[in-house]
C-alpha atoms as a PDB file:
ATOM      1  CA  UNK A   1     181.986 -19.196  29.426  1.00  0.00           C
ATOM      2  CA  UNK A   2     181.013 -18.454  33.208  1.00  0.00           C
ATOM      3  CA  UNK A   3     183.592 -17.497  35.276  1.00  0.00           C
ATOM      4  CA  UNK A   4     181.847 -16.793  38.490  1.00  0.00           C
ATOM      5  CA  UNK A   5     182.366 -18.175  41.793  1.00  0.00           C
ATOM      6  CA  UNK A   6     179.473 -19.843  43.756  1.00  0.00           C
ATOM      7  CA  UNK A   7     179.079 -20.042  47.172  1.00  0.00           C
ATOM      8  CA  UNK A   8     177.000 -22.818  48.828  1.00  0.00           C
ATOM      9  CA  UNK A   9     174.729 -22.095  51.855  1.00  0.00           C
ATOM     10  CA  UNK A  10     177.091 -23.976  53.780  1.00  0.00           C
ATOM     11  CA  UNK A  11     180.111 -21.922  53.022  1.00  0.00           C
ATOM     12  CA  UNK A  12     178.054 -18.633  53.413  1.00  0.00           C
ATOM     13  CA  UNK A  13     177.297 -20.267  57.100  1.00  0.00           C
ATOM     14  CA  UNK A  14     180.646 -21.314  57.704  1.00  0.00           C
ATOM     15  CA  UNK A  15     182.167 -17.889  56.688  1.00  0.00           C
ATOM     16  CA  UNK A  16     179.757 -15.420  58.458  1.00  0.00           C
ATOM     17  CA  UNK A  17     179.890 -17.753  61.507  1.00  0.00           C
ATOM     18  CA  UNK A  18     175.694 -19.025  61.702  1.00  0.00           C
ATOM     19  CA  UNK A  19     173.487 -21.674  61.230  1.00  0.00           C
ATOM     20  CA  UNK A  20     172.728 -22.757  57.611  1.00  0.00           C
ATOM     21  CA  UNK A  21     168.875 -22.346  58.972  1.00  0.00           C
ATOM     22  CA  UNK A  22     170.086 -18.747  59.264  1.00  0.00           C
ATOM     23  CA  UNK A  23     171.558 -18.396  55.507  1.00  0.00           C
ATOM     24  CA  UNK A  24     168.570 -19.721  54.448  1.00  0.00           C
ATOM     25  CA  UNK A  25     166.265 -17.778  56.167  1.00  0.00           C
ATOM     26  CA  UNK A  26     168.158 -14.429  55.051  1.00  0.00           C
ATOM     27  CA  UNK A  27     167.671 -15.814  51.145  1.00  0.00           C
ATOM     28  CA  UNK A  28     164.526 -16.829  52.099  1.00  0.00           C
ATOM     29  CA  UNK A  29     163.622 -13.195  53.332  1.00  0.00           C
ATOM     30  CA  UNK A  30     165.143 -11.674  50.467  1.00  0.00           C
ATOM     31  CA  UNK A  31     168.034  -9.904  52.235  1.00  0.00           C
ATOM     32  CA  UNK A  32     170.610 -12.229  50.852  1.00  0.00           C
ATOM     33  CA  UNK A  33     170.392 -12.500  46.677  1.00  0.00           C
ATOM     34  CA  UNK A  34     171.001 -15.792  45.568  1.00  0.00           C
ATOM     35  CA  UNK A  35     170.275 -18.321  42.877  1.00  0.00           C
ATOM     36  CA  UNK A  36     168.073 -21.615  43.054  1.00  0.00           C
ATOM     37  CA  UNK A  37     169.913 -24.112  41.410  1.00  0.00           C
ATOM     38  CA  UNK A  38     167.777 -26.973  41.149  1.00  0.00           C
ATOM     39  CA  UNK A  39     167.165 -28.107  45.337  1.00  0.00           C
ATOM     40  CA  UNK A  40     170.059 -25.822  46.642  1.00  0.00           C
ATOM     41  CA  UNK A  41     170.840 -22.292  46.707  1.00  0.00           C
ATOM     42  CA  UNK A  42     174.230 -20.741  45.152  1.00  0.00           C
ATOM     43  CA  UNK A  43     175.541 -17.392  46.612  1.00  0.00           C
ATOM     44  CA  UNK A  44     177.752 -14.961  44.439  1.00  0.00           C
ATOM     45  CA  UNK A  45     180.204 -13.722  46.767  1.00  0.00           C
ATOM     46  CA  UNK A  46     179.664  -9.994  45.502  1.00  0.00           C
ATOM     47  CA  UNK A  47     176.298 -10.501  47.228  1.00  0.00           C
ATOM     48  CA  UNK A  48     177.048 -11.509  50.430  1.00  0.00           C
ATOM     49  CA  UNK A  49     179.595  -8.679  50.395  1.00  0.00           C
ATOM     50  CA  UNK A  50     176.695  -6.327  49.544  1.00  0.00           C
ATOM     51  CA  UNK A  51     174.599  -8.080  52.183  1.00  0.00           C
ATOM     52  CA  UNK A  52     177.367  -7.696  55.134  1.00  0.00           C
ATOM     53  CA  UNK A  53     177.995  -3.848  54.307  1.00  0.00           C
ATOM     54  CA  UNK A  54     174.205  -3.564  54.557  1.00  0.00           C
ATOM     55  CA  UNK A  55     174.289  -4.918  57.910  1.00  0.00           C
ATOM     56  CA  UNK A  56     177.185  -3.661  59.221  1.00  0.00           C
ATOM     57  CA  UNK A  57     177.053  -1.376  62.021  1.00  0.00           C
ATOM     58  CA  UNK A  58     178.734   2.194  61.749  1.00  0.00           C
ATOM     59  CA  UNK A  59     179.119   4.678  64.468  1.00  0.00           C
ATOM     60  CA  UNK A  60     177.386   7.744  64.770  1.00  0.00           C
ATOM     61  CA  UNK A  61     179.071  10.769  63.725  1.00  0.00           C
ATOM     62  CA  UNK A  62     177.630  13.953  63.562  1.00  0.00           C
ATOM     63  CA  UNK A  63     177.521  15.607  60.143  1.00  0.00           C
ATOM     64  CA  UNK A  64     180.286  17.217  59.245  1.00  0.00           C
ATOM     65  CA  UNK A  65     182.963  15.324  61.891  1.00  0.00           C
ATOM     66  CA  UNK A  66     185.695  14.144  61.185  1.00  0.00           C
ATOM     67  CA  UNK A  67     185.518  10.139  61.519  1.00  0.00           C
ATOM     68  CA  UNK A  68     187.172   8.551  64.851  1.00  0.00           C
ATOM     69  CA  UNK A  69     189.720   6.230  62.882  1.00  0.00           C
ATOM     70  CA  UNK A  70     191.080   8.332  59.790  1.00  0.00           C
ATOM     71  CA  UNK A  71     190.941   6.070  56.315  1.00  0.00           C
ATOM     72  CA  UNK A  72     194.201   3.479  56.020  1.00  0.00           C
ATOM     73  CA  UNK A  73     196.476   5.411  53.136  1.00  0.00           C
ATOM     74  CA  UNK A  74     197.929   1.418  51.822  1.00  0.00           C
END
């Protein structure tokens, strides 16, 4: 039985904030995995978790520092 959870292009949009054009572009480009389901596109949220750490921006730190804001211990 499948158990996943699909995510339309819409709710991608609507949950990173941009266009659907946008979504669709990043699918289209290949940076965003997802899965043509007949005339629409389905997103598995794992993905566009994978797809925002790719793209999220980290501060430099030189090797071997210490990082400015120390890991949350919850």
């Amino acid at each position: 039985m499948l158990t996943r959870r699909f995510m339309t292009v819409r709710e991608v949009a609507e949950l990173t904030q941009v266009g659907e054009a946008t979504v669709r572009q990043w699918i289209k480009d290949g940076t965003l995995r997802a899965i043509d389901v007949g005339r629409e596109w389905r997103v598995i949220p794992r993905d566009l978790e994978a797809f925002l750490d790719r793209h999220a921006t980290r501060a430099d730190t030189p090797p071997g520092a210490a990082p400015a804001i120390p890991p949350s211990t919850d």
